[in-house]
Every structure is written in C-alpha cells, then in structure tokens.
C-alpha atoms as a PDB file:
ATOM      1  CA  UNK A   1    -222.026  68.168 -93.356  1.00  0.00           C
ATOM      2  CA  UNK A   2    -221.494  68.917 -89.527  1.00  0.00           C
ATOM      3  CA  UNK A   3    -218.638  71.643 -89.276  1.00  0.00           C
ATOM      4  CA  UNK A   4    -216.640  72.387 -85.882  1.00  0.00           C
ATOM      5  CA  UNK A   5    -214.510  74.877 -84.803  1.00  0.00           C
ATOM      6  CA  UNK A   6    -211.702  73.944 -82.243  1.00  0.00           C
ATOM      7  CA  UNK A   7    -208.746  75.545 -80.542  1.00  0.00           C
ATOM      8  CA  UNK A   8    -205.095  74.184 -79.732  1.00  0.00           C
ATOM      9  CA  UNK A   9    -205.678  71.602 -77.666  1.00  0.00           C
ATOM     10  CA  UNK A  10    -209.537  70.632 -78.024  1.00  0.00           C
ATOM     11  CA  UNK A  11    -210.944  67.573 -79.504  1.00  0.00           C
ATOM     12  CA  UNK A  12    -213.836  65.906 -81.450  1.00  0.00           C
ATOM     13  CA  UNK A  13    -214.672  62.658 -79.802  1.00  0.00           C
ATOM     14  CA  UNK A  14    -216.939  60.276 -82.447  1.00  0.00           C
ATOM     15  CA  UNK A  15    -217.927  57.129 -81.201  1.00  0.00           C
ATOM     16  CA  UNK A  16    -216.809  55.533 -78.353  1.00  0.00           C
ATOM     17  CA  UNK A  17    -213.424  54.616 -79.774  1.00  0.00           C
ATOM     18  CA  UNK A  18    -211.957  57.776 -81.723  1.00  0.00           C
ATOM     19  CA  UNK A  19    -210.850  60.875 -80.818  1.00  0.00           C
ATOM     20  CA  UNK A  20    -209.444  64.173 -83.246  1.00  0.00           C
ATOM     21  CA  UNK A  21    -207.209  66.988 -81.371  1.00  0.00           C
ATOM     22  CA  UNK A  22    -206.232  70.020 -83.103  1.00  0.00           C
ATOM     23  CA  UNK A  23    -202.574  69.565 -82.066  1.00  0.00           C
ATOM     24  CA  UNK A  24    -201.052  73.276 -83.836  1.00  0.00           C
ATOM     25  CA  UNK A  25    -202.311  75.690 -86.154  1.00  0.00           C
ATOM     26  CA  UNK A  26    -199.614  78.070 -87.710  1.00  0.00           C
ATOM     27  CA  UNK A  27    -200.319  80.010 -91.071  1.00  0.00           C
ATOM     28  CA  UNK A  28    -202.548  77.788 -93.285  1.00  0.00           C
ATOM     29  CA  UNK A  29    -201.814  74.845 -91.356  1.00  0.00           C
ATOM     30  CA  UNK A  30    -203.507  72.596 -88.979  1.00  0.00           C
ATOM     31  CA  UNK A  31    -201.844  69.764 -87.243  1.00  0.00           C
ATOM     32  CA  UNK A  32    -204.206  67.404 -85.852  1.00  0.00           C
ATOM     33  CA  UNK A  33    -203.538  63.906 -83.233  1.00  0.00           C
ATOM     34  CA  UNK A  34    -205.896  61.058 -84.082  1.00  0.00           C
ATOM     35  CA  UNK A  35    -206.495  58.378 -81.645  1.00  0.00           C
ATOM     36  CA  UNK A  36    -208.124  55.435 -82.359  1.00  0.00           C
ATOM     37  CA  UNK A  37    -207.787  51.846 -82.923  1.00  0.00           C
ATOM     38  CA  UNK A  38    -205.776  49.632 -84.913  1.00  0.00           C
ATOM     39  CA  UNK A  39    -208.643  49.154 -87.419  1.00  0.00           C
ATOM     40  CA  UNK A  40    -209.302  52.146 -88.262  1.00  0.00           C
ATOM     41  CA  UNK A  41    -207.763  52.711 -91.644  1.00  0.00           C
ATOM     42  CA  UNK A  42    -207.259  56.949 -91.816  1.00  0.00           C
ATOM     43  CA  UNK A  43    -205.417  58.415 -94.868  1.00  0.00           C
ATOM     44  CA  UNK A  44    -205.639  61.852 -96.533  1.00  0.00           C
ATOM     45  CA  UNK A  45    -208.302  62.324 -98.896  1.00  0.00           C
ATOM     46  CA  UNK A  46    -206.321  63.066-101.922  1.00  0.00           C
ATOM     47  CA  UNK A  47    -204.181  59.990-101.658  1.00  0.00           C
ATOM     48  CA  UNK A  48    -207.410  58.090-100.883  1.00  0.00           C
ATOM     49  CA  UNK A  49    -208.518  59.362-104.659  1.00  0.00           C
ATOM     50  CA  UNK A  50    -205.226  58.947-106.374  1.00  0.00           C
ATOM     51  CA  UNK A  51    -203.927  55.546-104.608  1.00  0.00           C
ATOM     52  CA  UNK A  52    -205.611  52.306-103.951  1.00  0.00           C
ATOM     53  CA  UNK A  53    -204.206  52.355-100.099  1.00  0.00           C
ATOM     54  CA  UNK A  54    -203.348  48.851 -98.778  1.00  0.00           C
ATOM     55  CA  UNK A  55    -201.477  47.824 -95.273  1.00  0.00           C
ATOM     56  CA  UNK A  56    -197.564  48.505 -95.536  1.00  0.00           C
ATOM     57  CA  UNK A  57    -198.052  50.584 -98.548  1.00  0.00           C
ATOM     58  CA  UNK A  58    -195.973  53.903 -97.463  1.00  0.00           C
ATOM     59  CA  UNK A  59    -199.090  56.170 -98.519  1.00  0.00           C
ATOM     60  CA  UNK A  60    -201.307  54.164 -96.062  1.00  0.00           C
ATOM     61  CA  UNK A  61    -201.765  55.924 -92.383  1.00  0.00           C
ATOM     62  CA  UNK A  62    -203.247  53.535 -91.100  1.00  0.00           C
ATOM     63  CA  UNK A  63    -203.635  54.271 -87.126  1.00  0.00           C
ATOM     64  CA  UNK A  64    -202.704  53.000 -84.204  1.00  0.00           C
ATOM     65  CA  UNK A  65    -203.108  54.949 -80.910  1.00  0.00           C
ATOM     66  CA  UNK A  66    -202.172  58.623 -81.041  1.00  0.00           C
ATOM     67  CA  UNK A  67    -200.982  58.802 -85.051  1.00  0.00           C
ATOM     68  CA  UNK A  68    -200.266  62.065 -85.958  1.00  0.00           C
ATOM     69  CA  UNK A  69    -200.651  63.575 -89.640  1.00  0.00           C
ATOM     70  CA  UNK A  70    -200.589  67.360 -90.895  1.00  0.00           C
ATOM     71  CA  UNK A  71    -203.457  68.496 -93.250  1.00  0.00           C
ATOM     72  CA  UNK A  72    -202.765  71.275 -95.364  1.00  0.00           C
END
C-alpha cells in the first residue's frame, strides 16, 4: 500500500486521466475533489461492500469532471 500525505490544496495525479485534491480538512474530516472521466465509477468503500452500486442508483458516485465527496 503506497500512503501520501497532502495539504489543502495539493493533489495525487494517477494516470494520465485522474486527479485527487485534498479540498478541506477540519476535525476528523477530509474533503477531497476527484477529477476524472465519465467512466470512472468512484463510490465509498463501505457502500461498495454493503450495495451492489449500479448507474442512477442514489448510492452510486459515479464521476464526472470535478465530483466532490467527503470521507469520514
């Protein structure tokens, strides 16, 4: 497992195509911007365990360009 640390503002890039920014971090909280394309099916892991995650379901994240989603 490859761990990172990153400030407000910073970014992972992977790939050509996908990028991670640590948008916030307040308390125990870190709110990270994920851009990447369409494809690219991203959802939190413990839905992805609990919930079969298909397109239109309202547990599904799947991202466009610049989707945004709080991890805890």
């Amino acid at each position: 497992m490859l761990v990172l640390s990153r400030k407000p503002g910073e970014s992972i890039q992977i790939s050509d195509n996908i990028c991670i920014t640590v948008t916030e971090v307040r308390g125990g909280r870190v709110k990270l911007s994920f851009s990447a394309p369409s494809t690219v099916k991203i959802v939190r892991q413990e839905l992805a365990r609990t919930t079969v995650a298909s397109p239109g379901h309202p547990q599904d994240m799947t991202a466009g360009h610049r989707t945004v989603a709080e991890v805890r």
